[in-house]
PDB file of N, CA and C in Angstrom:
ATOM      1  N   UNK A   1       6.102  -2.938  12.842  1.00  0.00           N
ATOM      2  CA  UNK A   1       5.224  -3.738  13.669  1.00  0.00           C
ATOM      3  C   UNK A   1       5.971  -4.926  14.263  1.00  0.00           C
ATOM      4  N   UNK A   2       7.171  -5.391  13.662  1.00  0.00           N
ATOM      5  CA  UNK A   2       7.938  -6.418  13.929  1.00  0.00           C
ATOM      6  C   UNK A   2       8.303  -5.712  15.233  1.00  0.00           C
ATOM      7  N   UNK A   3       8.835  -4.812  15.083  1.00  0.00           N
ATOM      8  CA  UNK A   3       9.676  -4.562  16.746  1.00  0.00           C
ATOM      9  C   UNK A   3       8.581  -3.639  17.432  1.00  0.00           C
ATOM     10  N   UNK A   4       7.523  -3.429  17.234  1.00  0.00           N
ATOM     11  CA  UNK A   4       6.735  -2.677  18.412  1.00  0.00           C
ATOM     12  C   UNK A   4       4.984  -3.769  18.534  1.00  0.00           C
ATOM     13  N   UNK A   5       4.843  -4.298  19.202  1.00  0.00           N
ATOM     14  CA  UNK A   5       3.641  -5.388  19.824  1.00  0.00           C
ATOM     15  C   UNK A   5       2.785  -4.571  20.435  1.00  0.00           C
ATOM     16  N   UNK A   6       3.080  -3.498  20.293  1.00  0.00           N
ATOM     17  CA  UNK A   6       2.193  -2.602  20.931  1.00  0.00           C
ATOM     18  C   UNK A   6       1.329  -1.836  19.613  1.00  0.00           C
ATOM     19  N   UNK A   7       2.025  -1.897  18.192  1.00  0.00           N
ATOM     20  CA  UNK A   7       0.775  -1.224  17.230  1.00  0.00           C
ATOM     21  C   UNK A   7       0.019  -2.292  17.005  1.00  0.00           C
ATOM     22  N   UNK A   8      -1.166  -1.650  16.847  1.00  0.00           N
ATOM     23  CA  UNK A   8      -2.659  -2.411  16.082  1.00  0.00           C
ATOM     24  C   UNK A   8      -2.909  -1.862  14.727  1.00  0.00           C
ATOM     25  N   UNK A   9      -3.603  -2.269  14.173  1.00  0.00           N
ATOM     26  CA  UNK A   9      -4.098  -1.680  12.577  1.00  0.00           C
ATOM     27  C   UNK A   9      -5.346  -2.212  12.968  1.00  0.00           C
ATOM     28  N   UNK A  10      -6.362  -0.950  12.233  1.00  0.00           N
ATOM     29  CA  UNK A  10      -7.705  -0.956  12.740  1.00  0.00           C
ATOM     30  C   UNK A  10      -8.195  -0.647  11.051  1.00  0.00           C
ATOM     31  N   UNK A  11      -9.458  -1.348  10.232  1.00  0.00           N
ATOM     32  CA  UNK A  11     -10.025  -0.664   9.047  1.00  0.00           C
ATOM     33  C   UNK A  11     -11.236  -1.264   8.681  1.00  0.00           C
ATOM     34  N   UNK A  12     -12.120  -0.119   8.304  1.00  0.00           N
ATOM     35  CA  UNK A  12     -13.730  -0.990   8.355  1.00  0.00           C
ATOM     36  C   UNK A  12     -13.679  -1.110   6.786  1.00  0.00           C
ATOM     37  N   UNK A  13     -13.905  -2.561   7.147  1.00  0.00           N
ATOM     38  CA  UNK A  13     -14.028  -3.800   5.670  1.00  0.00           C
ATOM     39  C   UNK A  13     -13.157  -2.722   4.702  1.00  0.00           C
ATOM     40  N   UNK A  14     -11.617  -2.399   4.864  1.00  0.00           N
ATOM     41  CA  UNK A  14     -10.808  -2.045   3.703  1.00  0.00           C
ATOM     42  C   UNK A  14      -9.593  -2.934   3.386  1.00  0.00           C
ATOM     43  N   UNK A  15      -9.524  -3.876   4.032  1.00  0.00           N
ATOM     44  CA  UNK A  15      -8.730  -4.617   4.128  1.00  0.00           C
ATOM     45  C   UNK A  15      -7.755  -4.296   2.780  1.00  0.00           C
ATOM     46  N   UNK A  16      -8.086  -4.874   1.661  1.00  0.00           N
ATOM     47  CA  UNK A  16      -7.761  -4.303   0.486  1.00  0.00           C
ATOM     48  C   UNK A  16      -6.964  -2.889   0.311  1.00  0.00           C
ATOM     49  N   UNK A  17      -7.987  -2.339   0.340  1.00  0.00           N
ATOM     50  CA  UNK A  17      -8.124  -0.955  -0.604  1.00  0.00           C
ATOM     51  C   UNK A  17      -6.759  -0.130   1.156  1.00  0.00           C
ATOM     52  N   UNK A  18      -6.870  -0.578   1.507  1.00  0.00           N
ATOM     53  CA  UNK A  18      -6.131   0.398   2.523  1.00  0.00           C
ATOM     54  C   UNK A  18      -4.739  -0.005   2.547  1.00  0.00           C
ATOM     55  N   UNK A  19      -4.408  -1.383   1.898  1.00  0.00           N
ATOM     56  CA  UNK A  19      -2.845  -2.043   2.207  1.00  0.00           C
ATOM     57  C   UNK A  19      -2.593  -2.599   3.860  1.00  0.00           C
ATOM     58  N   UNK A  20      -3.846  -3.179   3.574  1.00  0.00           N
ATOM     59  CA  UNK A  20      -3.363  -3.886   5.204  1.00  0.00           C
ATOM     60  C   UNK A  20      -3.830  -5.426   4.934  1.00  0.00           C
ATOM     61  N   UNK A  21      -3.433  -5.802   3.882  1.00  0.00           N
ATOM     62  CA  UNK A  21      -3.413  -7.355   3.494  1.00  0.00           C
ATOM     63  C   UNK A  21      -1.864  -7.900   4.372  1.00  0.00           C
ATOM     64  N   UNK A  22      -0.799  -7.651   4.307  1.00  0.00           N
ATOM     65  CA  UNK A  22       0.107  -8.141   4.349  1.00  0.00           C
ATOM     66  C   UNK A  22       0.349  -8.064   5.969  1.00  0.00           C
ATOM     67  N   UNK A  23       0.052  -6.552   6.528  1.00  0.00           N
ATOM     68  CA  UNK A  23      -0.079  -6.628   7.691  1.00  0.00           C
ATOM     69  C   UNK A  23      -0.962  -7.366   8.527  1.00  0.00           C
ATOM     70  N   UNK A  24      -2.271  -7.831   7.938  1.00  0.00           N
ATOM     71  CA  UNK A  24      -3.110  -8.741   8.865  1.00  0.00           C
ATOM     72  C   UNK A  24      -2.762 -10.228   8.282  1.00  0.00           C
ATOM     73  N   UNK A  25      -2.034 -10.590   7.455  1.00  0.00           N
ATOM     74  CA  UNK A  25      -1.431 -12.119   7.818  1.00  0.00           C
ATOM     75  C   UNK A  25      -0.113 -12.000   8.537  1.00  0.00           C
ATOM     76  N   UNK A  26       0.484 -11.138   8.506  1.00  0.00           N
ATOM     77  CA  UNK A  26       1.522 -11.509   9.267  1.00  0.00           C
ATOM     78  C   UNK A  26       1.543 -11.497  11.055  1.00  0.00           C
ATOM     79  N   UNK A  27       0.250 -10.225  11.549  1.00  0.00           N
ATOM     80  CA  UNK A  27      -0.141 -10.192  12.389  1.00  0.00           C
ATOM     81  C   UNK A  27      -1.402  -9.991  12.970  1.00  0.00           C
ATOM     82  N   UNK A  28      -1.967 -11.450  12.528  1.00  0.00           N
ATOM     83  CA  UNK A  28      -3.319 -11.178  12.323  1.00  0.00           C
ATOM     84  C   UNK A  28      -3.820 -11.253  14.210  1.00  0.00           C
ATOM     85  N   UNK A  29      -3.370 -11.285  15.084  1.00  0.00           N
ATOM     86  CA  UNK A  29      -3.883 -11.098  16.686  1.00  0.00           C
ATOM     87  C   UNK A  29      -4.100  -8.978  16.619  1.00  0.00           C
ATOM     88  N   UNK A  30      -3.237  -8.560  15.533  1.00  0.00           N
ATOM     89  CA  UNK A  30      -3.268  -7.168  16.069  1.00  0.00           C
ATOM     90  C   UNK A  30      -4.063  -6.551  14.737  1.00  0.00           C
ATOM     91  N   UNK A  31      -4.586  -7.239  14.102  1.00  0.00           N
ATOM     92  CA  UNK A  31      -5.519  -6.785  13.156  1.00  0.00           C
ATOM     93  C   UNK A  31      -6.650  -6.907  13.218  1.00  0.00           C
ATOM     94  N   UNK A  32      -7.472  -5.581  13.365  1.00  0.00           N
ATOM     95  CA  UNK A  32      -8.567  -5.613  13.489  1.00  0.00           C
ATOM     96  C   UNK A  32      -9.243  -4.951  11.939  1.00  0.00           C
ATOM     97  N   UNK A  33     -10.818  -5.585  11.744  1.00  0.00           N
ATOM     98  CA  UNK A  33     -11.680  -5.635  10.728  1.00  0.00           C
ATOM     99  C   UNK A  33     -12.822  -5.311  11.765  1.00  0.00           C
ATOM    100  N   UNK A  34     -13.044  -3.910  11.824  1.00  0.00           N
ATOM    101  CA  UNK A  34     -14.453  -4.096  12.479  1.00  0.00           C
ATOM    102  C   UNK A  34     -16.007  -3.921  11.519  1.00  0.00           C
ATOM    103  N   UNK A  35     -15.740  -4.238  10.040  1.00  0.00           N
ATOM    104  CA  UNK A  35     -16.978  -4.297   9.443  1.00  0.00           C
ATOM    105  C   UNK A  35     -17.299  -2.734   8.994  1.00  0.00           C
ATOM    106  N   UNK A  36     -18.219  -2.783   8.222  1.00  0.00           N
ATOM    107  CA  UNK A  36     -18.472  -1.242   7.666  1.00  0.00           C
ATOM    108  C   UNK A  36     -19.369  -0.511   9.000  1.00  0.00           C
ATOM    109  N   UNK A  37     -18.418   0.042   9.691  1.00  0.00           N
ATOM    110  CA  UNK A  37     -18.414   0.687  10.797  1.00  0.00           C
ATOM    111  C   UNK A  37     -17.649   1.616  11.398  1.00  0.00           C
ATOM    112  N   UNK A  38     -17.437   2.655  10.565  1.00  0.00           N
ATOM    113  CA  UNK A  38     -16.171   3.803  10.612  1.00  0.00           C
ATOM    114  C   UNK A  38     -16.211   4.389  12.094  1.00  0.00           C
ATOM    115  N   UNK A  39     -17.384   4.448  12.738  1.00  0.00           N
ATOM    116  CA  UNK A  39     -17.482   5.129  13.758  1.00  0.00           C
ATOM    117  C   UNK A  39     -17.355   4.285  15.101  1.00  0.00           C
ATOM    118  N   UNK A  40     -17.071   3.176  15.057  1.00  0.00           N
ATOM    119  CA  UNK A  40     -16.903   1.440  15.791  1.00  0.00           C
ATOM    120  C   UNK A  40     -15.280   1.590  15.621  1.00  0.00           C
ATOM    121  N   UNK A  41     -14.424   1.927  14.430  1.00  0.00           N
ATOM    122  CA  UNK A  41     -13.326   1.775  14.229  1.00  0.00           C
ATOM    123  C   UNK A  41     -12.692   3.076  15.435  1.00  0.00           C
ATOM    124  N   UNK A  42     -12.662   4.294  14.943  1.00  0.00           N
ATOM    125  CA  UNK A  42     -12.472   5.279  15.621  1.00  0.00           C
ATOM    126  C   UNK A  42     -12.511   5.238  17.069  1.00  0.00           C
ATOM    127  N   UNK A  43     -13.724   4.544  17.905  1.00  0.00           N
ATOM    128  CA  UNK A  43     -13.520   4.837  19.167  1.00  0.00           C
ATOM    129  C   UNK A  43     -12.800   3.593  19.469  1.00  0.00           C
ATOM    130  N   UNK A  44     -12.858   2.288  18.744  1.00  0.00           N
ATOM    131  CA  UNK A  44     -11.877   1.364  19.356  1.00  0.00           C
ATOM    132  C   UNK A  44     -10.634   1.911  19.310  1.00  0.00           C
ATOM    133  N   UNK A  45     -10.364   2.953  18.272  1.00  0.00           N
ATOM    134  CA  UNK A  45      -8.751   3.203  18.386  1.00  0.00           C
ATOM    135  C   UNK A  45      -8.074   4.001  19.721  1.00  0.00           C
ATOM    136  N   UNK A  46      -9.507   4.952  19.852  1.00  0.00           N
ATOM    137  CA  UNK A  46      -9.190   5.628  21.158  1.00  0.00           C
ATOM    138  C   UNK A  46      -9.652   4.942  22.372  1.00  0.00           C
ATOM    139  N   UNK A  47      -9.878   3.596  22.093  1.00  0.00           N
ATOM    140  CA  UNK A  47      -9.577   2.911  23.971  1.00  0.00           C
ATOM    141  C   UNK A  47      -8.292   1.838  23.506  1.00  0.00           C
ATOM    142  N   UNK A  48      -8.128   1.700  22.544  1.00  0.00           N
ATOM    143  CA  UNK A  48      -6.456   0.907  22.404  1.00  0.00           C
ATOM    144  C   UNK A  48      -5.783   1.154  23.098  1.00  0.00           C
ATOM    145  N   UNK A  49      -5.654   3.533  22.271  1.00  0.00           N
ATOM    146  CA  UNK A  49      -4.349   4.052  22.704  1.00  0.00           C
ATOM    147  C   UNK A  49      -4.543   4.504  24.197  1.00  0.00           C
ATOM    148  N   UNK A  50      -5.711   4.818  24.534  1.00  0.00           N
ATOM    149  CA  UNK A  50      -6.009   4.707  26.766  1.00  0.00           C
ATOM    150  C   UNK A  50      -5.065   3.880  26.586  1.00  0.00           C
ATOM    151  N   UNK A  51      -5.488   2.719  26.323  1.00  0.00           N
ATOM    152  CA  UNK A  51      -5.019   1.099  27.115  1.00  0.00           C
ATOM    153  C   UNK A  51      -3.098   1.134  26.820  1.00  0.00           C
ATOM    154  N   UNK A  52      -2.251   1.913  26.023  1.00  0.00           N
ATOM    155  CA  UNK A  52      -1.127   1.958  25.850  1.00  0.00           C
ATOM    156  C   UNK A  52      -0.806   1.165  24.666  1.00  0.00           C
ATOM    157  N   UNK A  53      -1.919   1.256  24.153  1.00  0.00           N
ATOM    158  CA  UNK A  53      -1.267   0.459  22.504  1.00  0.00           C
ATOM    159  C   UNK A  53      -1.355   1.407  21.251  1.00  0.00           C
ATOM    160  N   UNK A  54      -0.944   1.612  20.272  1.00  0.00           N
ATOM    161  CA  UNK A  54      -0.761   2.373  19.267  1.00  0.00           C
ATOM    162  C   UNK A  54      -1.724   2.134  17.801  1.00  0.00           C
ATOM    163  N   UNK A  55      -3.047   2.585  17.856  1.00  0.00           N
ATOM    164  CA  UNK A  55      -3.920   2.138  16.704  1.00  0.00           C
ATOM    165  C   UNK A  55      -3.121   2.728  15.590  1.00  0.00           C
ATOM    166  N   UNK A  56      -3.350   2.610  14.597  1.00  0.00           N
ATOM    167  CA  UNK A  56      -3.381   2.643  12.953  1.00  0.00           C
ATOM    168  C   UNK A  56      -4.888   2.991  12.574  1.00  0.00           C
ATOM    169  N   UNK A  57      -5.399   3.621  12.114  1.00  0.00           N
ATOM    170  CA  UNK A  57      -6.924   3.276  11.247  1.00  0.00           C
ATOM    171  C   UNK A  57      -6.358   4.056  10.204  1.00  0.00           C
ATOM    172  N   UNK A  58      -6.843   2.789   9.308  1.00  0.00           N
ATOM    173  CA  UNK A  58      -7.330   2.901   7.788  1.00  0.00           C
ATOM    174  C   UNK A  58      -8.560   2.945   7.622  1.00  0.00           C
ATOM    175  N   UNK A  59      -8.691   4.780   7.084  1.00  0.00           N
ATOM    176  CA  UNK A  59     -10.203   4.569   6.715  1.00  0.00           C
ATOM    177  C   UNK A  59     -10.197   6.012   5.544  1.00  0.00           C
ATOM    178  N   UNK A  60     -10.770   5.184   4.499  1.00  0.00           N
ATOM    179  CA  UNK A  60     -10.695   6.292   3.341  1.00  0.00           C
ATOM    180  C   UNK A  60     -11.511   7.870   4.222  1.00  0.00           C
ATOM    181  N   UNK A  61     -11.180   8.962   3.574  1.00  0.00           N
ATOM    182  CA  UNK A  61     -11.388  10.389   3.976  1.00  0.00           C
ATOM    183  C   UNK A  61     -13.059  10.518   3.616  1.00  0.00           C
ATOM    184  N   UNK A  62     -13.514   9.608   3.010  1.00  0.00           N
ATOM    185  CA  UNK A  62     -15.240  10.556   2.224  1.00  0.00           C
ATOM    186  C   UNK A  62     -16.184   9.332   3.659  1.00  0.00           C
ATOM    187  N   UNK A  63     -15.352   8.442   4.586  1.00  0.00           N
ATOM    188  CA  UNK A  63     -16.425   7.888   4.900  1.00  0.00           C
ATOM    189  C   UNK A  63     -15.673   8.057   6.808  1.00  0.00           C
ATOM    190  N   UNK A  64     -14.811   8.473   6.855  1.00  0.00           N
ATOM    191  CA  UNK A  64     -13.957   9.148   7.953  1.00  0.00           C
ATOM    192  C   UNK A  64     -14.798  10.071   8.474  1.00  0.00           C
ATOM    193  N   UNK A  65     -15.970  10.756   7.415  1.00  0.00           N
ATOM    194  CA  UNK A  65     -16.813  11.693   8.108  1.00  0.00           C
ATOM    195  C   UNK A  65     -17.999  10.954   9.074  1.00  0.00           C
ATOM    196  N   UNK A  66     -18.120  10.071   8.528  1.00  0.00           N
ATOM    197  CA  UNK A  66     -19.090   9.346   9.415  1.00  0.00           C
ATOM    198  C   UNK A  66     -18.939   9.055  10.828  1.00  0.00           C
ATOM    199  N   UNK A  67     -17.114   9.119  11.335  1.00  0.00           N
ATOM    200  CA  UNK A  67     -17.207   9.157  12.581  1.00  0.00           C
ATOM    201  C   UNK A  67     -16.944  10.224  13.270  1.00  0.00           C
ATOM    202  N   UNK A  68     -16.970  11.886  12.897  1.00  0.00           N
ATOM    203  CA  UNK A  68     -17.111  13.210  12.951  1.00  0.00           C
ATOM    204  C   UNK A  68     -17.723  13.073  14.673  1.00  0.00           C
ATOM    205  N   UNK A  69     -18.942  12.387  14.740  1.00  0.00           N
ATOM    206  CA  UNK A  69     -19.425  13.213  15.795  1.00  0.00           C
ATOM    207  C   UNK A  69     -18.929  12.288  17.017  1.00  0.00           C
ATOM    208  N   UNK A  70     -18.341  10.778  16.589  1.00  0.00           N
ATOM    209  CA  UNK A  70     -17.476   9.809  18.084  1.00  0.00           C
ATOM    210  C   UNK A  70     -16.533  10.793  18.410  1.00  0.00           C
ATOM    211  N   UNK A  71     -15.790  11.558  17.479  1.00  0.00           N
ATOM    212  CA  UNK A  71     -14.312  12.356  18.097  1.00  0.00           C
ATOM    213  C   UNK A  71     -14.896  13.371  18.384  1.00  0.00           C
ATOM    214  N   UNK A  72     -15.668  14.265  18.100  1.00  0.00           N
ATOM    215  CA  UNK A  72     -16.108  15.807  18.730  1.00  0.00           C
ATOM    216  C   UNK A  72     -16.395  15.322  19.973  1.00  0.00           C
TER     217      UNK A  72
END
């Protein structure tokens, strides 16, 4: 992340549990927390990467289903 300004890290309220403590103080302009909102996370990632930036989402697999029907 040091040499690319172009990734984001995206994770609903996992801050923790996903290992993106260290990454959102060090770059906290490209860290996003969008709240327990898996399906809010997902499509922000896909207008990031439109926009030419490179999301990250952290989002555990049992609640990843919840945004099933933003990506279909």
């Amino acid at each position: 992340a040091a040499k690319d300004n172009k990734l984001m890290a995206i994770t609903p309220a996992m801050r923790e549990g996903s290992g993106m403590v260290e990454f959102s103080r060090k770059f906290p302009d490209r860290y996003f927390d969008v709240a327990i909102a898996e399906q809010h996370a997902v499509t922000f990632a896909a207008g990031l990467a439109i926009g030419g930036y490179k999301p990250i989402v952290a989002i555990y697999s049992t609640f990843l289903q919840r945004a099933y029907d933003q990506v279909l």
